[in-house]
Protein backbone atom coordinates (compact mmCIF):
# COMPACT_ATOMS: atom_id res chain seq x y z
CA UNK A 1 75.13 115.21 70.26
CA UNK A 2 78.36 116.79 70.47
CA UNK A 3 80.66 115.05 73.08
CA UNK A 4 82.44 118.23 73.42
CA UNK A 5 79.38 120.82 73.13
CA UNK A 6 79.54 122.39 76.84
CA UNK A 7 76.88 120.95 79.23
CA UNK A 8 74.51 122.69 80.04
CA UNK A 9 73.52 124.38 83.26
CA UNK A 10 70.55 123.92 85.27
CA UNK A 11 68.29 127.09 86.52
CA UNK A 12 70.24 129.08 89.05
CA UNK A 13 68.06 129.48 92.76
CA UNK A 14 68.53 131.50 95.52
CA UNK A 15 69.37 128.57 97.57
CA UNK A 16 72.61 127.81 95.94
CA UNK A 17 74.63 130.14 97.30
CA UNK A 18 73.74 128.31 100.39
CA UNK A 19 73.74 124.21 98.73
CA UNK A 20 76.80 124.72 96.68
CA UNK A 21 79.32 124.68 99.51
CA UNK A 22 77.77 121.87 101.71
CA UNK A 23 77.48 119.99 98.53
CA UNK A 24 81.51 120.60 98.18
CA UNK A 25 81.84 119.81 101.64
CA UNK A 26 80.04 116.63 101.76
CA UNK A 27 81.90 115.76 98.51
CA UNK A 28 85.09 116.08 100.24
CA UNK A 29 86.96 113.06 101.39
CA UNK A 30 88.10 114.27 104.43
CA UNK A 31 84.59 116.04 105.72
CA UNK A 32 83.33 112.56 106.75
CA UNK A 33 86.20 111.63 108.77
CA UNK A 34 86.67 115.50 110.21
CA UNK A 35 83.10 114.85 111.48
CA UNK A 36 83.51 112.00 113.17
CA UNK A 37 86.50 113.10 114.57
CA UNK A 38 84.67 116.48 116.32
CA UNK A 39 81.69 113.88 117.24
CA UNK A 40 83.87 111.95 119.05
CA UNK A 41 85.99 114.70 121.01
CA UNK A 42 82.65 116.50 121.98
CA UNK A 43 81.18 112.50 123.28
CA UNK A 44 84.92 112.77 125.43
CA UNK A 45 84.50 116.14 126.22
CA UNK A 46 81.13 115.76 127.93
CA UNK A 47 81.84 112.32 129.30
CA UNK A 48 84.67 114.14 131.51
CA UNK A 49 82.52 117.48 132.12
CA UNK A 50 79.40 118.31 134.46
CA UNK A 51 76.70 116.64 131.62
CA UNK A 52 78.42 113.17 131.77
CA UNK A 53 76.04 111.71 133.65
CA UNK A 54 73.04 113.36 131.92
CA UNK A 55 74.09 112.21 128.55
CA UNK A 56 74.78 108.61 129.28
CA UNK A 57 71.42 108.63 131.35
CA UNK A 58 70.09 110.23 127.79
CA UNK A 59 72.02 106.85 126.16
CA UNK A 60 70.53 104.81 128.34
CA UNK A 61 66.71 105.49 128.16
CA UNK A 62 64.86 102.70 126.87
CA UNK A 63 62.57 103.38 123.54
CA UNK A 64 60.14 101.05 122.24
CA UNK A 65 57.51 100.12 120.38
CA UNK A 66 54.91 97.69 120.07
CA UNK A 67 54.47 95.23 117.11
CA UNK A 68 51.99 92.39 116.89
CA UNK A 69 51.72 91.88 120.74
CA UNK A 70 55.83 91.53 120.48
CA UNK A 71 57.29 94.36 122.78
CA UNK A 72 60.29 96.01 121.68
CA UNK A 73 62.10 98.41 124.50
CA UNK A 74 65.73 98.83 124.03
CA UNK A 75 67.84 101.85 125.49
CA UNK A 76 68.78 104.43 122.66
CA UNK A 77 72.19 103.67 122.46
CA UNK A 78 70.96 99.87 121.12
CA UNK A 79 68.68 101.51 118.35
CA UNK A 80 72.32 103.17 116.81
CA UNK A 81 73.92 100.71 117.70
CA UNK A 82 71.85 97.68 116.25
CA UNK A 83 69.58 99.73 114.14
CA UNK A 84 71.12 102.87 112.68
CA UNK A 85 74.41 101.40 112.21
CA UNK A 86 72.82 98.69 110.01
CA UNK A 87 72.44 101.30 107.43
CA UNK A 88 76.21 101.89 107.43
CA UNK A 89 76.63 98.27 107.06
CA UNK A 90 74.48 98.13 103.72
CA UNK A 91 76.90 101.12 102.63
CA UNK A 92 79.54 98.49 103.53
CA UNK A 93 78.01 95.61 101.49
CA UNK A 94 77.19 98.25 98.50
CA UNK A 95 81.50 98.69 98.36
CA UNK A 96 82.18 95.26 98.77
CA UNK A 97 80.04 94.40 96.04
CA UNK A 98 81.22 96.79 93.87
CA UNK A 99 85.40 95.94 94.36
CA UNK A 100 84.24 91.77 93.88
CA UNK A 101 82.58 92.75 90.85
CA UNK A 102 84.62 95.91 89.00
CA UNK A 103 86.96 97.36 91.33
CA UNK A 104 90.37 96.20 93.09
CA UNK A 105 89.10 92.84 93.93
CA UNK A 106 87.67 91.53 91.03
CA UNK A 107 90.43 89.48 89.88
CA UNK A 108 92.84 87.16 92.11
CA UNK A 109 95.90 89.17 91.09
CA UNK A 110 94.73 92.79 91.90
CA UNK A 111 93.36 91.55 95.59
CA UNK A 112 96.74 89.50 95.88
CA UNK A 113 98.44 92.19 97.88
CA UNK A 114 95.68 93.70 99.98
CA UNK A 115 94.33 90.50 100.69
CA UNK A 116 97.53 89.16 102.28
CA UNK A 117 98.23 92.80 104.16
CA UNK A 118 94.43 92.91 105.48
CA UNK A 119 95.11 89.08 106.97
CA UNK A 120 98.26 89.99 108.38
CA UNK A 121 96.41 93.24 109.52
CA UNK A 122 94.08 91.16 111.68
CA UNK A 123 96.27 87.80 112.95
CA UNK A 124 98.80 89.97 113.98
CA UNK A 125 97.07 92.57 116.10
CA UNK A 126 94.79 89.65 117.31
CA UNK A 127 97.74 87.65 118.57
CA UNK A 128 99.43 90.66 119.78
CA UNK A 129 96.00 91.54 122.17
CA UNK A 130 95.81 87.32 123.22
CA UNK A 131 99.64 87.38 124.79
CA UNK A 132 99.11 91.18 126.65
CA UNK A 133 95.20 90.48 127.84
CA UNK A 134 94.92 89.45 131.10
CA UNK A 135 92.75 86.38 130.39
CA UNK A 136 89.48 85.50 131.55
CA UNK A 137 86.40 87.83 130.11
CA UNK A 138 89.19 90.30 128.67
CA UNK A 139 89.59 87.36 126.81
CA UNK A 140 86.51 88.49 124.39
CA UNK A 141 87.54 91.71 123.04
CA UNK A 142 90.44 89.87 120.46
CA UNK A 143 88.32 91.52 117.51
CA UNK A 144 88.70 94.73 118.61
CA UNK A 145 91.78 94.76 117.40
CA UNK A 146 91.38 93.64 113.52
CA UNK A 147 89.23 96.50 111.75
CA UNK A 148 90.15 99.60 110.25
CA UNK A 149 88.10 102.56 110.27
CA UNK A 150 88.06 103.78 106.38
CA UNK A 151 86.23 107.27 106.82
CA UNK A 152 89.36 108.57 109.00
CA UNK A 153 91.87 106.61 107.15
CA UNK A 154 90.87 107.84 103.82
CA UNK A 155 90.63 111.56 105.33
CA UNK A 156 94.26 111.35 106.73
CA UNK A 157 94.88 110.26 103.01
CA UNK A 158 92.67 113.21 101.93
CA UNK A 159 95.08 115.31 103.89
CA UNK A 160 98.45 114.54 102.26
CA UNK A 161 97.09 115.78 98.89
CA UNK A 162 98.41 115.03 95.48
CA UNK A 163 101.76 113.59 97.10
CA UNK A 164 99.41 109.97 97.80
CA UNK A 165 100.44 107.75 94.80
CA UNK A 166 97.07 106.29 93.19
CA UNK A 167 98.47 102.59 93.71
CA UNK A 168 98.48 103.34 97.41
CA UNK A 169 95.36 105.01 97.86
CA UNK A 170 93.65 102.27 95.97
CA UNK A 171 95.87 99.78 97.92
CA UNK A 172 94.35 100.98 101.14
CA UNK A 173 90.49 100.91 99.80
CA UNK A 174 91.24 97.18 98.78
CA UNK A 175 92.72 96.70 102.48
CA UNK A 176 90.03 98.36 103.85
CA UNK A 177 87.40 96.83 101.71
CA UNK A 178 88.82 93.36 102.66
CA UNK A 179 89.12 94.35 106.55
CA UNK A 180 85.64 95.60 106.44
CA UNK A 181 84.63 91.84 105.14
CA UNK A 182 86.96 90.22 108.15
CA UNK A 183 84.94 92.53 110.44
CA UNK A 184 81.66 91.14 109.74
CA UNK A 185 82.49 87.50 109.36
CA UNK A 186 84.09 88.47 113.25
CA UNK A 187 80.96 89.46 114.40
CA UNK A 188 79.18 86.86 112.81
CA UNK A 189 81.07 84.08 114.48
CA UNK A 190 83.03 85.80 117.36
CA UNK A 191 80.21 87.94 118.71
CA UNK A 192 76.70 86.32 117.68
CA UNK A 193 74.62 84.92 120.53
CA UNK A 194 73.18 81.69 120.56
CA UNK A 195 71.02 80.61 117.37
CA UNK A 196 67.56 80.63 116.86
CA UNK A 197 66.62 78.62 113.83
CA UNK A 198 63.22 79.62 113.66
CA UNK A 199 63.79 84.03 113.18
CA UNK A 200 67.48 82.89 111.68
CA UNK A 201 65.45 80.37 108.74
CA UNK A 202 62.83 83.51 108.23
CA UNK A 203 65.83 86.47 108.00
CA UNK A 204 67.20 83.93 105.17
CA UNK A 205 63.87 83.53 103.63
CA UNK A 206 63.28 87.28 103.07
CA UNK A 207 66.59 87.60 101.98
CA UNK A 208 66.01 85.33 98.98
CA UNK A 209 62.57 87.12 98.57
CA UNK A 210 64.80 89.97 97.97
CA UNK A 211 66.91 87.95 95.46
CA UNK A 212 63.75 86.70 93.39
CA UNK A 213 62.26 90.09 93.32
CA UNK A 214 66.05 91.17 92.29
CA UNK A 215 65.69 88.64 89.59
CA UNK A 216 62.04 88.98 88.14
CA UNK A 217 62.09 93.34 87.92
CA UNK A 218 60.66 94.39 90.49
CA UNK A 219 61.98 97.90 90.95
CA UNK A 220 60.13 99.68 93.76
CA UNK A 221 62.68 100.82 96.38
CA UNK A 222 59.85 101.27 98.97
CA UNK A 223 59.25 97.18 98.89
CA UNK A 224 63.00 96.79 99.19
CA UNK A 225 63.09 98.84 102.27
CA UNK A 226 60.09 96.99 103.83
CA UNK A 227 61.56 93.45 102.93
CA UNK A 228 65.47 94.87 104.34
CA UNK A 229 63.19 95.85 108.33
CA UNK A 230 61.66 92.31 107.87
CA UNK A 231 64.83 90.61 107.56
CA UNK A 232 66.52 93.05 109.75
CA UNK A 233 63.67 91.97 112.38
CA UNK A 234 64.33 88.40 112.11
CA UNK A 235 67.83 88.31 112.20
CA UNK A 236 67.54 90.60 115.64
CA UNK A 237 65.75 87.68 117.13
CA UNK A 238 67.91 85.23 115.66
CA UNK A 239 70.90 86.33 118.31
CA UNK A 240 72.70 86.87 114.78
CA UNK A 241 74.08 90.69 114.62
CA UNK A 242 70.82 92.23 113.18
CA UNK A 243 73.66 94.30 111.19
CA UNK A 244 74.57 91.63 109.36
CA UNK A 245 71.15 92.18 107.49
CA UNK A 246 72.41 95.20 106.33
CA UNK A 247 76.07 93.56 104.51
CA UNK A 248 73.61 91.14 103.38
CA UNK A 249 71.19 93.48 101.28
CA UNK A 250 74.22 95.22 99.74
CA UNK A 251 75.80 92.35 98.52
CA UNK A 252 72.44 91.50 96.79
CA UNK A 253 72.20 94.98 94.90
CA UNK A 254 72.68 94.63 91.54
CA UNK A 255 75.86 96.62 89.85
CA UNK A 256 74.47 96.74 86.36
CA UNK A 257 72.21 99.05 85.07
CA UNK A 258 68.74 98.05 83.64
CA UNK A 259 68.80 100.60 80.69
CA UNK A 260 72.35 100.13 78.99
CA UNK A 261 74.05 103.57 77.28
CA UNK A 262 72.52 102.46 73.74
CA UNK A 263 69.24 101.73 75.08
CA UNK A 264 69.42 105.88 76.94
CA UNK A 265 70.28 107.11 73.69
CA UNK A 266 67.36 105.98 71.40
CA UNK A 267 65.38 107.07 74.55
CA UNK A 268 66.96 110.21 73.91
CA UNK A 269 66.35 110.29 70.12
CA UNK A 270 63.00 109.42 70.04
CA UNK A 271 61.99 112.26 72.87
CA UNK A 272 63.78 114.81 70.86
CA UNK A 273 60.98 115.37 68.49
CA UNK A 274 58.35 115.84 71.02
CA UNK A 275 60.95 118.60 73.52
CA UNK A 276 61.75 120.77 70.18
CA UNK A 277 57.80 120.66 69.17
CA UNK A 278 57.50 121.53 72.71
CA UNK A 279 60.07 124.51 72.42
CA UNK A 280 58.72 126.26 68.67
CA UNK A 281 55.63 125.98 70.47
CA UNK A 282 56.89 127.60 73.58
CA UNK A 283 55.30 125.17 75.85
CA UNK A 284 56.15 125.43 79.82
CA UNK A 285 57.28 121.57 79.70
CA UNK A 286 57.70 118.83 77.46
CA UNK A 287 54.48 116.19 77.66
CA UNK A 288 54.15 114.97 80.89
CA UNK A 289 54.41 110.90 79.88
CA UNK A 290 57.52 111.90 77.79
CA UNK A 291 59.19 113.77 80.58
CA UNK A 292 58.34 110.57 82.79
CA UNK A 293 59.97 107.78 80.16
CA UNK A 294 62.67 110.52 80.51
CA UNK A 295 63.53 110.29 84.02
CA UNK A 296 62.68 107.07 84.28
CA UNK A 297 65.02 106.11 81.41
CA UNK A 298 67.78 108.35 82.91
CA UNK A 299 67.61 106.72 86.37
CA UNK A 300 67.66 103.47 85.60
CA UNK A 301 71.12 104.10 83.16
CA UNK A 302 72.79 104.39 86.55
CA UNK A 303 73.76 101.06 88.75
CA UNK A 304 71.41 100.50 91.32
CA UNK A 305 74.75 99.62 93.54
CA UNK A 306 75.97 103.32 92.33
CA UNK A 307 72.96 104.85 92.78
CA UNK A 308 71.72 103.80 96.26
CA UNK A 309 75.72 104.26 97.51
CA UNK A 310 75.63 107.72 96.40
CA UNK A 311 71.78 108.32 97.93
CA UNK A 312 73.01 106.31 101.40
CA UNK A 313 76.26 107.00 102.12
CA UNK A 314 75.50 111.21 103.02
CA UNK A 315 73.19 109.93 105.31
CA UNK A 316 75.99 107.62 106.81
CA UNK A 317 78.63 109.59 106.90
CA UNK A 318 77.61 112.77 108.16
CA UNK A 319 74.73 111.85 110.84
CA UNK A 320 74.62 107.65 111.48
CA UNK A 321 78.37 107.46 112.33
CA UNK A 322 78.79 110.61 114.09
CA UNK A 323 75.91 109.66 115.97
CA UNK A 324 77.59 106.35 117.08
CA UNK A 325 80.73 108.36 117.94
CA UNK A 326 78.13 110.62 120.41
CA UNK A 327 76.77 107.44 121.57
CA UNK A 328 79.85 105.51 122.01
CA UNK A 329 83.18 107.24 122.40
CA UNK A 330 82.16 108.87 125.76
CA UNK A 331 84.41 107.11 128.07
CA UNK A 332 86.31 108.76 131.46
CA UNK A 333 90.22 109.46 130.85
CA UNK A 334 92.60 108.27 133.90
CA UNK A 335 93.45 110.75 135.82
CA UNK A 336 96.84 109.04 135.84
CA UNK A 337 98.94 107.15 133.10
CA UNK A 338 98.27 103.71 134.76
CA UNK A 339 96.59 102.00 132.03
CA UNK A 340 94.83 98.72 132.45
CA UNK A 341 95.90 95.49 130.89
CA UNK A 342 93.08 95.75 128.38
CA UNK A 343 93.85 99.61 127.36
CA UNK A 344 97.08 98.53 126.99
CA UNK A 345 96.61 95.28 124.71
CA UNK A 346 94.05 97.02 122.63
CA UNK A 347 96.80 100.34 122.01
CA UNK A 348 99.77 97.79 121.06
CA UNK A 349 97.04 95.57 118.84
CA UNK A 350 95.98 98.66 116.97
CA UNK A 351 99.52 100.87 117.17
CA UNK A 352 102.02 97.93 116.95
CA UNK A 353 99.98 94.94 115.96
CA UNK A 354 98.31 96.61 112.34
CA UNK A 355 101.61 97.77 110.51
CA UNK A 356 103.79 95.05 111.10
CA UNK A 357 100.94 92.44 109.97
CA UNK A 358 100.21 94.65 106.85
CA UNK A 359 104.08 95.37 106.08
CA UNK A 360 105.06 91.82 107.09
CA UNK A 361 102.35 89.94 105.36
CA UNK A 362 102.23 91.90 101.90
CA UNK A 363 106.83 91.59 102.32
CA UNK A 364 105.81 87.93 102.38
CA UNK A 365 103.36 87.42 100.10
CA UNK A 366 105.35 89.30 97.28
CA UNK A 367 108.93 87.36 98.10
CA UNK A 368 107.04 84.15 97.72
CA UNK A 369 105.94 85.54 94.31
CA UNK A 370 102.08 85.23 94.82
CA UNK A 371 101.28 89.37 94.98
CA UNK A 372 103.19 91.84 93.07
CA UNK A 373 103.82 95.26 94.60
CA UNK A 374 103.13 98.46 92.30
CA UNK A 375 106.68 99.81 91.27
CA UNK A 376 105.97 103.35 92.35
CA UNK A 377 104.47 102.11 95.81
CA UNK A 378 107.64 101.81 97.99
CA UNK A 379 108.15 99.80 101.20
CA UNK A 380 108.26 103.10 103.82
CA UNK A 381 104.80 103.99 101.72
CA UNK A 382 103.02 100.62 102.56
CA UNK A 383 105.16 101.20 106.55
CA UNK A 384 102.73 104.26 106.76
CA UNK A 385 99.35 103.17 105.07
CA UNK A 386 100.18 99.95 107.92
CA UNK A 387 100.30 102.78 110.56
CA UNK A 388 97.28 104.71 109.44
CA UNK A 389 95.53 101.23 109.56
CA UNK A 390 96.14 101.23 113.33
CA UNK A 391 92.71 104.02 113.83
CA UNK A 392 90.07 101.48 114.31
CA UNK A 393 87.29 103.91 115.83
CA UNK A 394 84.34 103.10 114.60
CA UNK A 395 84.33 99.33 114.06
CA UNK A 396 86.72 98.65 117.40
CA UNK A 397 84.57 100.29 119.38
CA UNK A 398 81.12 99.06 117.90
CA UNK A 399 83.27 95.08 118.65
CA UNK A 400 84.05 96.62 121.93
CA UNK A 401 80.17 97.48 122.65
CA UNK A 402 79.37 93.71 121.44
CA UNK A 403 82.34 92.35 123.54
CA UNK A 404 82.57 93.69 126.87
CA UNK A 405 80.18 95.67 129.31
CA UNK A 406 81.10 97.87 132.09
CA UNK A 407 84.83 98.91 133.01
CA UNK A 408 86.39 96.52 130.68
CA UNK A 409 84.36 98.05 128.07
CA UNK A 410 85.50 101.76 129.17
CA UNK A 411 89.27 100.45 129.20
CA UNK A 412 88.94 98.65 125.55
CA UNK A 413 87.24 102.57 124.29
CA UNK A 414 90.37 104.64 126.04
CA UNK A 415 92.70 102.34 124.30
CA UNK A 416 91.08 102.57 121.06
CA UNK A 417 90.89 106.02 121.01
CA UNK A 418 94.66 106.17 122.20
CA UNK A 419 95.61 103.89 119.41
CA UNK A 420 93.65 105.38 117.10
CA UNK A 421 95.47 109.08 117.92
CA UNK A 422 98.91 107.79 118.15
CA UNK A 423 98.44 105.61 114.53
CA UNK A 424 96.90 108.49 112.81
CA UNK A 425 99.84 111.23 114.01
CA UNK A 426 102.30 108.72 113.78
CA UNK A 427 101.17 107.34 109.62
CA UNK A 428 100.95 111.32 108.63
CA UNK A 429 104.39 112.42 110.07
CA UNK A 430 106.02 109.11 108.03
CA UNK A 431 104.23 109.49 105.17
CA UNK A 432 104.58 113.49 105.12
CA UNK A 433 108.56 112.49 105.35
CA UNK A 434 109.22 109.14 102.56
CA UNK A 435 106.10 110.50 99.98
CA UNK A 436 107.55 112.56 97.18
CA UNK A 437 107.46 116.22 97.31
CA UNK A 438 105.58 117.68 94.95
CA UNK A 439 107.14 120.57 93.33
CA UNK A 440 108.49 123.49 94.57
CA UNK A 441 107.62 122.31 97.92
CA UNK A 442 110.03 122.51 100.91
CA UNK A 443 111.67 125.24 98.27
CA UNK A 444 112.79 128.31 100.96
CA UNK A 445 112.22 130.91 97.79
């Protein structure tokens, strides 16, 4: 085939008057984020309004079920927050995987830099929270401090246009991709509860079920799903983060795919016989078992990794996560500015803490000549992507849930979401000043 013959188009439907501009919505980078962002201010809105108590009685209302004489009742706000939100850590795992293997981290001198800004980005703010908390149980929430939240970072990115250099975009996915794995290895250690060997020993043995059938073909989703609950099951009872499960299974997708380019085309070739007979004879459809090696052919050409990202990560971004944000981010504002110790060590962890470790650590790491810093990346740029680092919504305040209870946990959410607001104005407004203008911009004719 030509590789510059024009595609072609698929059947027009009524319905795509109506699909085309969600798709280009959902497609967008900052949708996600702008999502999340109205999810949260309608949680605060009705948190401080007449259905506050209604909603976090509707939070609070314990669902179960009933499996093998084992009785599972949680309130709803665990199922998101233990259940749902695994699914947004498997589209975590799926973008680790994918940066180890072919993207910014793959080799020890691309992840140089990030690595070394995301480690500052957590000691710092971590140390920062340890000298302002007030000790005691306050004590707990030092993790709340250390992750980034990607979806709004990315957006505020999204929002600054063409004028975001592509070394400092991708600098920031590498940062993020690397906070993201800090996050989870937090909760593992920081915020895990007492080991049980027994459910721990069986969420590792489906796990490596998952692995073998990985490793022999076996390429039915549906028994991936039901092996992912299993482990997901065990590792709940384990007093491991049942989340965990969900980094787990994405680090175990494959990023290859099983039918390679060449092997597509003579798939391609050999059908091309049966569609034109198909077409002189003015058949409705090509044969049905030729159609099927078709699709089949055509799926399987695409990365499982690439393929179950692109099939999750709607689902994540535009109902699991602003879900959470409805479930979570309801908290009370002060009626008064006087903030307690926690608020306050969680705003200058986040605000303060996150661009001086990233500008600090990567200003380090390149004068002692292990990282090298992308000529058209500038100091004042990596200043700002530091700043925007600072919003730490969704995984501070999922730490926050694991770390506190109660009114600590409402002060740790009012000074996340301060944080978070103050980092995000503050990174735009620098970056909209030292990024270059593009042209004719700022021009008065």
């Amino acid at each position: 085939m030509d590789p510059g013959a024009r595609r072609p188009e698929f059947p027009d439907e009524p319905i795509e008057t109506i699909m085309q501009p969600l798709q280009k919505f959902v497609s967008t980078e900052v949708s996600g984020g702008l999502l999340l962002l109205v999810a949260a201010t309608v949680a605060l809105l009705l948190a401080n309004t007449g259905p506050g108590p209604w909603m976090e009685g509707l939070w609070t209302t314990d669902v179960g079920l009933v499996v093998a004489g084992r009785e599972w009742s949680y309130p709803l706000r665990h199922w998101i927050n233990d259940g749902l939100l695994t699914i947004f850590f498997f589209v975590v795992g799926l973008e680790i995987k994918r940066e180890l293997v072919d993207g910014e981290l793959s080799t020890p001198a691309a992840a140089a830099l990030p690595f070394a800004a995301a480690l500052g980005g957590m000691a710092v703010p971590a140390a920062i929270y340890w000298v302002l908390a007030p000790g005691g149980e306050a004590t707990q929430g030092w993790g709340i401090v250390m992750a980034s939240d990607i979806a709004f970072v990315i957006g505020c990115l999204a929002l600054l246009g063409s004028r975001v250099p592509a070394a400092l975009r991708i600098f920031l996915l590498a940062l993020a991709i690397i906070d993201d794995i800090g996050a989870v290895v937090v909760i593992a250690v920081g915020y895990s509860h007492g080991l049980e060997w027994l459910p721990f020993l069986i969420a590792l043995a489906v796990l490596l079920g998952v692995y073998v059938m990985r490793i022999i073909g076996v390429r039915a989703v549906m028994a991936f799903w039901l092996a992912g609950i299993l482990a997901w099951a065990a590792m709940h009872e384990s007093g491991l983060h049942p989340t965990l499960t969900g980094v787990a299974l994405g680090l175990l997708t494959p990023v290859g795919p099983w039918v390679s380019p060449s092997r597509l085309k003579r798939f391609i070739d050999w059908s091309g016989p049966f569609v034109r007979r198909a077409q002189r004879q003015e058949a409705r459809e090509v044969p049905k078992p030729i159609g099927q090696q078709l699709k089949k052919a055509a799926r399987e050409s695409v990365p499982p990794q690439q393929r179950l990202e692109d099939a999750v990560h709607p689902w994540s971004a535009f109902l699991i996560l602003p879900l959470f944000a409805l479930a979570n981010a309801g908290t009370q504002l002060p009626a008064t500015l006087n903030f307690e110790p926690v608020t306050l060590a969680v705003i200058a962890g986040l605000a303060l803490g996150k661009p001086l470790g990233i500008l600090g650590f990567a200003w380090a790491a390149v004068r002692l000549g292990l990282a090298d810093k992308p000529e058209e990346v500038g100091w004042s740029m990596l200043a700002g992507a530091g700043m925007l680092a600072g919003i730490g919504f969704t995984m501070s305040i999922f730490i926050g849930g694991l770390a506190f209870d109660g009114t600590l946990l409402a002060d740790a959410k009012l000074g996340v979401l301060l944080a978070s607001l103050l980092s995000g104005a503050v990174g735009l407004a620098w970056l909209w000043i030292v990024l270059p203008k593009r042209s004719g911009e700022g021009d008065p004719t």
